[in-house]
C-alpha atoms as a PDB file:
ATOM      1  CA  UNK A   1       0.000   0.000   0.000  1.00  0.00           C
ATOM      2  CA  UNK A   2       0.985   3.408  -0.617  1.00  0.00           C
ATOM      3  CA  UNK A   3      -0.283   4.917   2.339  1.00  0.00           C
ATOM      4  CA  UNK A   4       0.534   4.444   5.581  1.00  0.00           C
ATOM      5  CA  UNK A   5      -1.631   7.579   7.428  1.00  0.00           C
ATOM      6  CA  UNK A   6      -4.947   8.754   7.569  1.00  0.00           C
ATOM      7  CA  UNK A   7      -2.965  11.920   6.055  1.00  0.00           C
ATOM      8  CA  UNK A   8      -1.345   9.699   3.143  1.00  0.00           C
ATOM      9  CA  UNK A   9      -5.234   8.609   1.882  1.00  0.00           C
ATOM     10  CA  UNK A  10      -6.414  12.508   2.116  1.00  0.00           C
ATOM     11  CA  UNK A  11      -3.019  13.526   0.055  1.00  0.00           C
ATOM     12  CA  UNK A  12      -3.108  10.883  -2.460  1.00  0.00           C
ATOM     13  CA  UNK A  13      -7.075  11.180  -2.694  1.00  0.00           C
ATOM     14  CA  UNK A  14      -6.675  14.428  -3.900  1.00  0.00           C
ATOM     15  CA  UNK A  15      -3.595  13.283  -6.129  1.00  0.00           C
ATOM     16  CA  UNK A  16      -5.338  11.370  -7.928  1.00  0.00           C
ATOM     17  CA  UNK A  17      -9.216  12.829  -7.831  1.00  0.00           C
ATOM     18  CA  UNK A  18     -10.529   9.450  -6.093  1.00  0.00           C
ATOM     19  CA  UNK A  19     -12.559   8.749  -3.347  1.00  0.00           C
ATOM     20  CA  UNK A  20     -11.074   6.635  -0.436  1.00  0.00           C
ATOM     21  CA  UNK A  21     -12.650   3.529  -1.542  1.00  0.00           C
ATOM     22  CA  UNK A  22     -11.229   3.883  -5.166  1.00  0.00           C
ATOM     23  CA  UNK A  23      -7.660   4.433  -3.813  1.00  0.00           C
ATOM     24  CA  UNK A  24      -8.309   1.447  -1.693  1.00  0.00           C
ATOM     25  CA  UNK A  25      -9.113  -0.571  -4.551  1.00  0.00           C
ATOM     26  CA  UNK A  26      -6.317   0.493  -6.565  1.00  0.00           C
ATOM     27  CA  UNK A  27      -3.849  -0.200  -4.108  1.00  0.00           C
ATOM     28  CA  UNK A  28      -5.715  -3.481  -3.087  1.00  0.00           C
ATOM     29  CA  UNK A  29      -5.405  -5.143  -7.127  1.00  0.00           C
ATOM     30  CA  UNK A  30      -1.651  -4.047  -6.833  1.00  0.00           C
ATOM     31  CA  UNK A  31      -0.894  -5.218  -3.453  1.00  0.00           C
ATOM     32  CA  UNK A  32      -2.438  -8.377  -4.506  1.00  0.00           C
ATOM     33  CA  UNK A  33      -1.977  -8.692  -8.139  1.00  0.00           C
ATOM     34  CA  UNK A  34      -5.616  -9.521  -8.063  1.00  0.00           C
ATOM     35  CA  UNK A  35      -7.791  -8.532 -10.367  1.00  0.00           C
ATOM     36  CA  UNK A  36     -10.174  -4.888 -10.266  1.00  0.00           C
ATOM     37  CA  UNK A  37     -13.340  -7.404 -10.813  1.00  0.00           C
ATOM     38  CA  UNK A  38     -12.223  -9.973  -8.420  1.00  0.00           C
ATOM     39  CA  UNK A  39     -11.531  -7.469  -5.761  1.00  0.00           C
ATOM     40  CA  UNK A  40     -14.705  -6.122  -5.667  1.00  0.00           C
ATOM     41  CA  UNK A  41     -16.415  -9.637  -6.094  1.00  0.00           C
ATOM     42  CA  UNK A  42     -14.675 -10.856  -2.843  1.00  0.00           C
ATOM     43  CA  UNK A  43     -16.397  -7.644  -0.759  1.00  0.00           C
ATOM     44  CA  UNK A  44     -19.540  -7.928  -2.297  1.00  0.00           C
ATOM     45  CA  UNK A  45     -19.891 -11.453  -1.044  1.00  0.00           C
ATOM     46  CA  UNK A  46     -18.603 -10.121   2.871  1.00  0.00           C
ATOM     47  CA  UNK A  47     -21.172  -7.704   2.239  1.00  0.00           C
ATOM     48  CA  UNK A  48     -24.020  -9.947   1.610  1.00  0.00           C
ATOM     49  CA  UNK A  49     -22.884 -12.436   4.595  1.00  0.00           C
ATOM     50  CA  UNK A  50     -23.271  -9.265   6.942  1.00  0.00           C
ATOM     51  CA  UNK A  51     -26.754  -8.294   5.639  1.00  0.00           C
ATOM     52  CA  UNK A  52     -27.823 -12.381   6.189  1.00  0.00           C
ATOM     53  CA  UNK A  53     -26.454 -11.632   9.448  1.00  0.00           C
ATOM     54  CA  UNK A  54     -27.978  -8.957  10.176  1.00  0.00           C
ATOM     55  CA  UNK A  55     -31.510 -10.366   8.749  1.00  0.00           C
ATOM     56  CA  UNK A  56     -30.730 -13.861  11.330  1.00  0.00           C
ATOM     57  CA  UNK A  57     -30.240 -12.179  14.197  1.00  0.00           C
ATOM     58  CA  UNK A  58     -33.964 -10.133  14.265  1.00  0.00           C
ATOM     59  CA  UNK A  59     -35.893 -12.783  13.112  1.00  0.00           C
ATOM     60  CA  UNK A  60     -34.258 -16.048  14.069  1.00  0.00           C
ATOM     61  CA  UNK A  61     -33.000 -16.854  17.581  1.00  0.00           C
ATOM     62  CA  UNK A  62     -29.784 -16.353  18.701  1.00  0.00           C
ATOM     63  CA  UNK A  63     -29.679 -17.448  22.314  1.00  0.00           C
ATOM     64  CA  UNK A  64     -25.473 -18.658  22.364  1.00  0.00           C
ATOM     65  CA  UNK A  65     -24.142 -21.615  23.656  1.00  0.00           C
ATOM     66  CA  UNK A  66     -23.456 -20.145  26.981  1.00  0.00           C
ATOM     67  CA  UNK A  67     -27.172 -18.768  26.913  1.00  0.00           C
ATOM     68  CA  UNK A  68     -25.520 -15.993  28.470  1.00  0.00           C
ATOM     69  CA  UNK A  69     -27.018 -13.795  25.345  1.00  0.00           C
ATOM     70  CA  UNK A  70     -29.625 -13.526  22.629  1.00  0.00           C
ATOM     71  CA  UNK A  71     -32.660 -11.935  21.854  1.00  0.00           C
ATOM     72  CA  UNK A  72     -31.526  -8.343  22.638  1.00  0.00           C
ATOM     73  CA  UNK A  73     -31.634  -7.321  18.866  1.00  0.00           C
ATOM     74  CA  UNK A  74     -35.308  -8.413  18.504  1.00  0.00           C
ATOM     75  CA  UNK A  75     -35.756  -6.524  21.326  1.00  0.00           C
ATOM     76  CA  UNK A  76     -34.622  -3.229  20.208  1.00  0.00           C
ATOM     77  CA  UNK A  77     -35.963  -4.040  16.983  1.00  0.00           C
ATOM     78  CA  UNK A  78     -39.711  -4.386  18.562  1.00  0.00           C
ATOM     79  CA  UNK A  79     -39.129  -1.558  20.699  1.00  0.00           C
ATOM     80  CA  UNK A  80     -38.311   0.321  17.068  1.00  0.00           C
ATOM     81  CA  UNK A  81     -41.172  -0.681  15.226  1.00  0.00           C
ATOM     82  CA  UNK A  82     -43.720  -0.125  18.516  1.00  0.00           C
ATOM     83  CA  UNK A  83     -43.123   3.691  18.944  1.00  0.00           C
ATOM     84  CA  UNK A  84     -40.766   6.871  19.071  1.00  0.00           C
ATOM     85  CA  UNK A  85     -37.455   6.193  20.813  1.00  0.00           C
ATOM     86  CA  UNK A  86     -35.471   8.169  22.518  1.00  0.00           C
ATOM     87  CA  UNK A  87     -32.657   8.096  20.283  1.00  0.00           C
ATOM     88  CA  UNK A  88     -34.111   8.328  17.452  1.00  0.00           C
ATOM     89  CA  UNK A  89     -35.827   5.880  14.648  1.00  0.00           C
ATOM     90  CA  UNK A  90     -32.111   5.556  12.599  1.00  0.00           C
ATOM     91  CA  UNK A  91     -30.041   5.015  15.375  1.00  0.00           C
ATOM     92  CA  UNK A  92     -32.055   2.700  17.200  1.00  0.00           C
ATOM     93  CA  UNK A  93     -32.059   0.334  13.560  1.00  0.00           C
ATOM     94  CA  UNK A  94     -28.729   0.726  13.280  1.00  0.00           C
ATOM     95  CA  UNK A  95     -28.115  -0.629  17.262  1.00  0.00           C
ATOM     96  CA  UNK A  96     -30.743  -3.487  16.489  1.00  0.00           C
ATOM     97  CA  UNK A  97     -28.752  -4.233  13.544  1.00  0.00           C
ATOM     98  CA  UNK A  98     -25.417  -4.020  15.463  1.00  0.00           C
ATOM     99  CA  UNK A  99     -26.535  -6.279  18.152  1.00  0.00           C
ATOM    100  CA  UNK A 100     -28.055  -8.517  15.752  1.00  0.00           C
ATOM    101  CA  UNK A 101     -24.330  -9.382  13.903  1.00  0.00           C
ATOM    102  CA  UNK A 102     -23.037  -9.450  17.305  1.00  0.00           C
ATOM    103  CA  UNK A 103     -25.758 -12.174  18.226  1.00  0.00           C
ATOM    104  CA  UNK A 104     -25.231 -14.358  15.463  1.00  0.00           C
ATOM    105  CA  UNK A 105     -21.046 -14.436  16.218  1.00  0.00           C
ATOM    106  CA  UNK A 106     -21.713 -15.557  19.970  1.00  0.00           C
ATOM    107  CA  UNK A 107     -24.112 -18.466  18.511  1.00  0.00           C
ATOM    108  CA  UNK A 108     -21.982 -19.694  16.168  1.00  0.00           C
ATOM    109  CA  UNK A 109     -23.325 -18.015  12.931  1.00  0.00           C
ATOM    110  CA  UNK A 110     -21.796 -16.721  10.443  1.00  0.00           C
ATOM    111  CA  UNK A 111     -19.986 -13.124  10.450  1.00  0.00           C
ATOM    112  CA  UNK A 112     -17.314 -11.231   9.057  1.00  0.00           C
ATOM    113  CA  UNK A 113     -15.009 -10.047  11.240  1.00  0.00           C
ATOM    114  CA  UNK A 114     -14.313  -5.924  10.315  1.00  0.00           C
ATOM    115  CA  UNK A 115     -12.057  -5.631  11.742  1.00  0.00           C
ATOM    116  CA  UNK A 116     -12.240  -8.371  14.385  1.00  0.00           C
ATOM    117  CA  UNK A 117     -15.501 -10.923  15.755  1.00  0.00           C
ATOM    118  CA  UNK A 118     -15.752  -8.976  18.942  1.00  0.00           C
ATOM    119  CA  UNK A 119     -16.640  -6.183  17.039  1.00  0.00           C
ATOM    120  CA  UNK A 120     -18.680  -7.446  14.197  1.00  0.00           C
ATOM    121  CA  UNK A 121     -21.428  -5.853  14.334  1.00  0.00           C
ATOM    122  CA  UNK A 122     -20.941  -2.347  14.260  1.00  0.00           C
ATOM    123  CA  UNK A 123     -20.172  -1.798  10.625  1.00  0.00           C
ATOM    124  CA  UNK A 124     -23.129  -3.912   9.348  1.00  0.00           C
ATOM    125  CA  UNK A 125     -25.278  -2.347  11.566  1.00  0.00           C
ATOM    126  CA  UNK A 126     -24.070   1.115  10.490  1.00  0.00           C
ATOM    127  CA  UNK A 127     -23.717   0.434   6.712  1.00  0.00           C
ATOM    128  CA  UNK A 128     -27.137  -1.939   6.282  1.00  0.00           C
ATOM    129  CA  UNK A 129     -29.210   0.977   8.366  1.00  0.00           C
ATOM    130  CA  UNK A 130     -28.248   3.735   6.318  1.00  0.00           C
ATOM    131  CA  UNK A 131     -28.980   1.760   3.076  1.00  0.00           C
ATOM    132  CA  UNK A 132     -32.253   1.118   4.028  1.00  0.00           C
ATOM    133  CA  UNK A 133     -32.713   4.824   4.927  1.00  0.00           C
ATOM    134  CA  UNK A 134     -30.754   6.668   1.928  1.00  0.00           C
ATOM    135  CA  UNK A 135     -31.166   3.708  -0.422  1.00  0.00           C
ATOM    136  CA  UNK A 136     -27.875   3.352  -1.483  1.00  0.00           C
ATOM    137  CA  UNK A 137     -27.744   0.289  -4.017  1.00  0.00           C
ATOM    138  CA  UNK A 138     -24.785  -3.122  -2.813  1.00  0.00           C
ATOM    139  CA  UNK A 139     -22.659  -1.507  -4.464  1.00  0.00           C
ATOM    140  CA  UNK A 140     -22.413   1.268  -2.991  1.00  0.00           C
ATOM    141  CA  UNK A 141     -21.928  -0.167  -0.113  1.00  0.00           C
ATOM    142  CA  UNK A 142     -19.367  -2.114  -1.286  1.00  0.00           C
ATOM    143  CA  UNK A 143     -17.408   0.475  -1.860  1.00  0.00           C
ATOM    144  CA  UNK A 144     -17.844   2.286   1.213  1.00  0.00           C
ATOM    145  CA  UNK A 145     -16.537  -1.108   2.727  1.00  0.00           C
ATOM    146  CA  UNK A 146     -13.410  -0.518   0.722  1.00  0.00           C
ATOM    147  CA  UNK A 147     -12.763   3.210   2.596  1.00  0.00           C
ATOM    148  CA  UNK A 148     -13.199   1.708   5.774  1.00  0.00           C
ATOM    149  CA  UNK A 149     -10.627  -1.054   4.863  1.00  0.00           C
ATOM    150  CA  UNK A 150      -8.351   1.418   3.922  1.00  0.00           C
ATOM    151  CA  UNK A 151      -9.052   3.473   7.600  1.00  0.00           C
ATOM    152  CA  UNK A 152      -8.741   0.006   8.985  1.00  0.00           C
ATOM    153  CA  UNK A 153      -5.501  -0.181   7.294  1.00  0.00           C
ATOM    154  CA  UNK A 154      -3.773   2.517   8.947  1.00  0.00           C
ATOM    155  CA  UNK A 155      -4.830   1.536  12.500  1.00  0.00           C
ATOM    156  CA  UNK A 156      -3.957  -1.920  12.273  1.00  0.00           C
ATOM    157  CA  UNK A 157      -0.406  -0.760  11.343  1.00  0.00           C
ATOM    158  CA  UNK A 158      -0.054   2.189  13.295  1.00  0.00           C
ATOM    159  CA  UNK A 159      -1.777   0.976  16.390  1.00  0.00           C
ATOM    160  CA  UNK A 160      -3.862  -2.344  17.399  1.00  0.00           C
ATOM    161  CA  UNK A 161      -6.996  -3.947  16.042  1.00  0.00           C
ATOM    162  CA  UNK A 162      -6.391  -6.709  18.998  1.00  0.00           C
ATOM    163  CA  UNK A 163      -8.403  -6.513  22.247  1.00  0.00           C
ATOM    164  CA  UNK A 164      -5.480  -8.636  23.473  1.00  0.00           C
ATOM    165  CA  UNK A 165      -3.095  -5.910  22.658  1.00  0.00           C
ATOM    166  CA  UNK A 166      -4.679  -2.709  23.030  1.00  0.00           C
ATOM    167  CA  UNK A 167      -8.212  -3.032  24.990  1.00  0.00           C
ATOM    168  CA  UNK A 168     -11.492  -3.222  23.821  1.00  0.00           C
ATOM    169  CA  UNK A 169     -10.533   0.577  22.184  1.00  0.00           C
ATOM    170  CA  UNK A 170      -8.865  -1.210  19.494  1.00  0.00           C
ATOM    171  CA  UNK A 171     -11.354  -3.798  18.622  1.00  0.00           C
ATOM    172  CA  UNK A 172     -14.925  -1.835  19.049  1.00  0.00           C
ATOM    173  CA  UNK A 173     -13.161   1.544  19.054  1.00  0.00           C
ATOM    174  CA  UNK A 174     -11.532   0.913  15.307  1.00  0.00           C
ATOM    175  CA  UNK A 175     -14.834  -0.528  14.151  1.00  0.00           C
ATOM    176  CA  UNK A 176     -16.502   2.427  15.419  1.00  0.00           C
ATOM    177  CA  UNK A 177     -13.772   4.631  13.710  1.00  0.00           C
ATOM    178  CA  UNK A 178     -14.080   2.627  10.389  1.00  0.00           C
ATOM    179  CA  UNK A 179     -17.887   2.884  10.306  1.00  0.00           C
ATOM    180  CA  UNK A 180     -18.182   6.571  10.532  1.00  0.00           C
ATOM    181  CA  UNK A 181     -15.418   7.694   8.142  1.00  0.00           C
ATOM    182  CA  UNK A 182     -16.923   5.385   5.734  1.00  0.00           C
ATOM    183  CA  UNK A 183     -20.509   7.098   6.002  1.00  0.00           C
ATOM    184  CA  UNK A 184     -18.740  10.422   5.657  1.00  0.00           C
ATOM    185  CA  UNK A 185     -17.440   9.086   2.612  1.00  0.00           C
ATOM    186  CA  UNK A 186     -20.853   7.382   1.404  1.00  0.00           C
ATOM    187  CA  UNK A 187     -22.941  10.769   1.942  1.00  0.00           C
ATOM    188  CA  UNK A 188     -20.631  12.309  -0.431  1.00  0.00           C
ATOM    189  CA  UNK A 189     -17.892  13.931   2.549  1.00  0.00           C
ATOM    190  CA  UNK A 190     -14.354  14.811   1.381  1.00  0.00           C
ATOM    191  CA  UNK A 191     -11.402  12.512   2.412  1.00  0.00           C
ATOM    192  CA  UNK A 192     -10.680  15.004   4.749  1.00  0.00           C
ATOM    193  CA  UNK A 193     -13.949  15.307   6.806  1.00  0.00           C
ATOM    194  CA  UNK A 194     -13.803  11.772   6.570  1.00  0.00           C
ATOM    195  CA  UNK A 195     -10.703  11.066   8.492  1.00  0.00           C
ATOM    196  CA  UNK A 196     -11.819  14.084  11.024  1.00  0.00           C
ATOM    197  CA  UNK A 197     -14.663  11.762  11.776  1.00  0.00           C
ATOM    198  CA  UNK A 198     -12.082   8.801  12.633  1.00  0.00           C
ATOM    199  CA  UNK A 199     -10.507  11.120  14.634  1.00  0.00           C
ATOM    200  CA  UNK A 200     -13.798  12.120  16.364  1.00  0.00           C
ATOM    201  CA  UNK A 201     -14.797   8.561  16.869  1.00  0.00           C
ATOM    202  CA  UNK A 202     -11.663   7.211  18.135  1.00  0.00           C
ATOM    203  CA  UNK A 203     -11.287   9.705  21.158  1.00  0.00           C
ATOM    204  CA  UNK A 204     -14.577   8.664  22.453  1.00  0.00           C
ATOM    205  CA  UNK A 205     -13.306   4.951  22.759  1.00  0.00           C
ATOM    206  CA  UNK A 206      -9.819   6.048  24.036  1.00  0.00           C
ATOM    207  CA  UNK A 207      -9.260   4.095  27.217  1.00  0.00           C
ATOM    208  CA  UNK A 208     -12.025   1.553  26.637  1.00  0.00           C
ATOM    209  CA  UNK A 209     -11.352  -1.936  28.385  1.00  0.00           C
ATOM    210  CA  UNK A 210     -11.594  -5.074  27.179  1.00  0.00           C
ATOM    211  CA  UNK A 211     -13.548  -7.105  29.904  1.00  0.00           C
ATOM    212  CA  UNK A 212     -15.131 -10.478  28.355  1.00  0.00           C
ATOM    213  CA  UNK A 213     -17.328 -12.029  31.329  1.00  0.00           C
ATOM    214  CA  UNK A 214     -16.325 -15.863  31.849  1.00  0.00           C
ATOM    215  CA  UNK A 215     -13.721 -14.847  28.351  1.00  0.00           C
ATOM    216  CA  UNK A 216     -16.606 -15.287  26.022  1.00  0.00           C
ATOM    217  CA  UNK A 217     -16.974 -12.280  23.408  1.00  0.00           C
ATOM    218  CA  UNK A 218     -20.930 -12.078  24.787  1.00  0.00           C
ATOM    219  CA  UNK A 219     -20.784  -9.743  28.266  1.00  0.00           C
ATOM    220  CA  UNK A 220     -20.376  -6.499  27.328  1.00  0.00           C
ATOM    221  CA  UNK A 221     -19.002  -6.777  23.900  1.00  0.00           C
ATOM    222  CA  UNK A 222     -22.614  -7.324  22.277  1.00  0.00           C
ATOM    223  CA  UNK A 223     -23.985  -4.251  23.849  1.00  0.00           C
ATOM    224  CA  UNK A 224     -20.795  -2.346  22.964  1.00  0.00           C
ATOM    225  CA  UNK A 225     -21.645  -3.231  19.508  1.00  0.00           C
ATOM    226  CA  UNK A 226     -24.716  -1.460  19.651  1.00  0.00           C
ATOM    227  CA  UNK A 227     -23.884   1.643  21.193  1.00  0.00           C
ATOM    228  CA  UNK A 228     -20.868   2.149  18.947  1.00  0.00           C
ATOM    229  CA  UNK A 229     -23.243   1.874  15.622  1.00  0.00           C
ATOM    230  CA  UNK A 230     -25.021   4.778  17.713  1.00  0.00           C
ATOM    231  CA  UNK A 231     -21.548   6.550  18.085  1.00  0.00           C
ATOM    232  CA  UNK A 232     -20.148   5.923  14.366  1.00  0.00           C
ATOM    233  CA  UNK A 233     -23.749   8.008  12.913  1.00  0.00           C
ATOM    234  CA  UNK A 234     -22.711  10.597  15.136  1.00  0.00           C
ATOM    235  CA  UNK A 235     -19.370  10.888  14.569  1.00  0.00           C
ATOM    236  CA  UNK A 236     -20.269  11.081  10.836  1.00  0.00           C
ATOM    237  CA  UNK A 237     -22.937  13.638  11.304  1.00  0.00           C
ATOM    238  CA  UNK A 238     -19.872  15.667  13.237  1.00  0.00           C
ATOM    239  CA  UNK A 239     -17.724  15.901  11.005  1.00  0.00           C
ATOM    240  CA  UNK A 240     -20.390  16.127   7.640  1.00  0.00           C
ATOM    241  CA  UNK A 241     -21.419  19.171   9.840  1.00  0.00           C
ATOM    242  CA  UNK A 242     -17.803  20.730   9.759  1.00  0.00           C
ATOM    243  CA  UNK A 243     -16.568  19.698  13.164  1.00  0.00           C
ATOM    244  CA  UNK A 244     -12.906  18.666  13.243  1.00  0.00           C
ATOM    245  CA  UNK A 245     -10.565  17.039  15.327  1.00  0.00           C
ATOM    246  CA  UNK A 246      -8.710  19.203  17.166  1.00  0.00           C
ATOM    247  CA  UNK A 247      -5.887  16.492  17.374  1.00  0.00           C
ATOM    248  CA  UNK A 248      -5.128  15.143  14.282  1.00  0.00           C
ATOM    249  CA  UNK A 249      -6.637  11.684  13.395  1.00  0.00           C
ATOM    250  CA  UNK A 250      -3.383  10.234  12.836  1.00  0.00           C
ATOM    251  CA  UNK A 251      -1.726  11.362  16.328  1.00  0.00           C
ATOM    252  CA  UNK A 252      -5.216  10.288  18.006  1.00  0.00           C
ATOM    253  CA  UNK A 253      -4.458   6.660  16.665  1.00  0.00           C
ATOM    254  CA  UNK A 254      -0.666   6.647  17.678  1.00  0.00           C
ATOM    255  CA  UNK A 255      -2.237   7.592  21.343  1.00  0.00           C
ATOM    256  CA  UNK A 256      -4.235   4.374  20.974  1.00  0.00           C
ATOM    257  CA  UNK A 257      -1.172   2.609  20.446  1.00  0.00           C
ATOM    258  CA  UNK A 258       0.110   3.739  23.743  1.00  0.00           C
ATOM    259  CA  UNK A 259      -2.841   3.446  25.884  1.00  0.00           C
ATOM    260  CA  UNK A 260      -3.472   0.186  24.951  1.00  0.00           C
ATOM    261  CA  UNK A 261       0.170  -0.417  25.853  1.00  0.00           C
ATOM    262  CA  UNK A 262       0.080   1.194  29.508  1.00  0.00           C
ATOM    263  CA  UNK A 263      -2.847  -0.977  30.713  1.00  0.00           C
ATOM    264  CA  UNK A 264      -2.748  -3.750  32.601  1.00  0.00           C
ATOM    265  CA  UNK A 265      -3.166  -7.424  31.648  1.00  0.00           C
ATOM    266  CA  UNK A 266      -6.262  -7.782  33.363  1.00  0.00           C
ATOM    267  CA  UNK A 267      -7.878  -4.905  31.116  1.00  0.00           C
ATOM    268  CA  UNK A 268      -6.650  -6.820  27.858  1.00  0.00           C
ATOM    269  CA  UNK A 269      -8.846  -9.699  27.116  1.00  0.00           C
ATOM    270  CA  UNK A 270      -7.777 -12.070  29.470  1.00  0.00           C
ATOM    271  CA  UNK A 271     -10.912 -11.616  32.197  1.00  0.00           C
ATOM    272  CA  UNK A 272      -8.889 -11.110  35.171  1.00  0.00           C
ATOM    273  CA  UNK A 273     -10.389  -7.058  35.558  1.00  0.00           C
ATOM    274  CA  UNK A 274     -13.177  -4.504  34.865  1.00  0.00           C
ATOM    275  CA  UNK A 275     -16.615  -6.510  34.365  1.00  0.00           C
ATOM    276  CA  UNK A 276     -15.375  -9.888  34.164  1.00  0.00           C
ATOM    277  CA  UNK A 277     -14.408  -9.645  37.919  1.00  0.00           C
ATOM    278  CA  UNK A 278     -17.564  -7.697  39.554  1.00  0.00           C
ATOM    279  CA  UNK A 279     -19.397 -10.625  41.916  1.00  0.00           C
ATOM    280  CA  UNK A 280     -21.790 -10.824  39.408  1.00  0.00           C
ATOM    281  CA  UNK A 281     -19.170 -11.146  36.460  1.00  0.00           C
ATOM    282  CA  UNK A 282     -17.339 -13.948  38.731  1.00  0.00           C
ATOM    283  CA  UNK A 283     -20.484 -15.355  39.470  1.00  0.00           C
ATOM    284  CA  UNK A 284     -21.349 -16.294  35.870  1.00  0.00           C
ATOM    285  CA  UNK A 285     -18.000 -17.346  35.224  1.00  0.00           C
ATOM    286  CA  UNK A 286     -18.562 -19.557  38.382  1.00  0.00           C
ATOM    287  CA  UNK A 287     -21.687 -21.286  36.935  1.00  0.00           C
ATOM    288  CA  UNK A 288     -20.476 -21.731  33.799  1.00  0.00           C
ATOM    289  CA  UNK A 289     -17.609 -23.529  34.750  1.00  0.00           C
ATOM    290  CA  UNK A 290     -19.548 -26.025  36.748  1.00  0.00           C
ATOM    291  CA  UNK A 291     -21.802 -26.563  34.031  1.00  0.00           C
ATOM    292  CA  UNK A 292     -18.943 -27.468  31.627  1.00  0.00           C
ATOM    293  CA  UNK A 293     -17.753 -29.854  34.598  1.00  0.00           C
ATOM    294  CA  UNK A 294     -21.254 -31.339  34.897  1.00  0.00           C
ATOM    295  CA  UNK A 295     -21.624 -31.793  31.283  1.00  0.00           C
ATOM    296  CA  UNK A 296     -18.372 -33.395  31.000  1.00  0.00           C
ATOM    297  CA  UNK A 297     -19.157 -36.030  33.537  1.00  0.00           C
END
């Protein structure tokens, strides 16, 4: 790739007169000597796996193996269609969506991991939302999968896309990050306004645990999922609106990369801190682990 900043895509955007997504196609068929068609073919078919998801988890169930989760989509997607919600008609779709993905990873469906399972379900809830609203046609959205590769690019090289490594900031954080520059991009933003929005979305995750209850990617990562399709509209609107980050997107992910670095163990995946070890969060891991020895016998 030919970028290795959020400033590289803005500069060679306007280089070139392309949008993110075409610069991240272009660079994608050299990088991989694969062909433009092929490219393209390979993220239409992620997209259409996310939209099954999406469609599985409100109208199938979804209870996981633990039966820890499942059902929680349906239920903000009820909630949606019975009334006015407090956040809003769009946002509340695009958390039912969110949750739904999110769902269908901790029973065993299948996802696609953008950029990682525990935070699946962001950018399909963001991205199949707001093509229902604006009706945007596949491949559109396609494409607007291929400018938040290329945001998801520079993070994973720059900082962490690895709860293990850098928190839950760097799994649900980069998702959220990757969602909203790609709607600034998809509602016709500049490359610029686009990465502002990164930068906007990543400092509200800065910091953000990772905490799996019992070390299953169910308690809190689902409902983390949901609020951060919330966050990735608004980061979006931000920036569409003119709003810019004060620190520059690109510094904003090198913080992540030292955040992530200064917290303890037990705040990176492994469920030794945070929620994980509450006495409820102990409790369930508790329970669980007798039931595994009960089943087992």
């Amino acid at each position: 790739m030919q970028f290795r900043s959020l400033k590289d895509i803005i500069r060679l955007c306007e280089e070139r007169s392309v949008t993110i997504a075409e610069l991240m196609v272009e660079e994608q068929v050299k990088e991989t000597g694969v062909s433009r068609e092929e490219v393209i073919q390979q993220m239409t078919d992620y997209y259409h796996i996310m939209k099954e998801a999406v469609h599985k988890g409100i109208t199938e169930d979804t209870v996981s193996r633990s039966g820890l989760t499942g059902g929680d989509a349906r239920r903000v997607y009820n909630y949606l269609n019975n009334g006015e919600t407090a956040s809003g008609s769009d946002a509340t779709r695009a958390m039912s969506y969110a949750l739904a993905v999110s769902e269908v990873n901790a029973s065993m469906g299948r996802i696609i991991a953008t950029p990682t399972a525990g935070s699946c379900g962001i950018i399909p809830g963001v991205f199949v939302s707001t093509q229902e609203r604006f009706g945007w046609s596949d491949e559109q959205m396609v494409m607007g999968l291929f400018a938040a590769g290329a945001i998801g690019y520079v993070i994973a090289n720059n900082s962490s896309i690895s709860g293990a490594e850098g928190g839950c900031q760097a799994e649900v954080g980069s998702a959220i990050g990757m969602a909203a520059g790609a709607v600034v991009e998809l509602r016709d933003g500049s490359p610029e306004q686009a990465m502002h929005a990164v930068g906007l979305a990543l400092k509200n995750t800065l910091g953000l645990i990772c905490d799996p209850v019992a070390g299953l990617v169910e308690i809190p990562c689902i409902v983390r999922n949901g609020l951060g399709a919330v966050n990735a509209l608004a980061a979006a609107d931000m920036a569409l609106a003119g709003v810019r980050s004060a620190i520059p997107s690109d510094e904003v992910v090198d913080v992540m990369l030292q955040v992530g670095r200064s917290m303890p163990s037990e705040h990176r995946e492994t469920a030794r801190g945070g929620l994980a070890q509450t006495p409820t969060g102990r409790k369930i891991t508790e329970e669980l682990r007798r039931r595994r020895q009960n089943n087992g016998n």
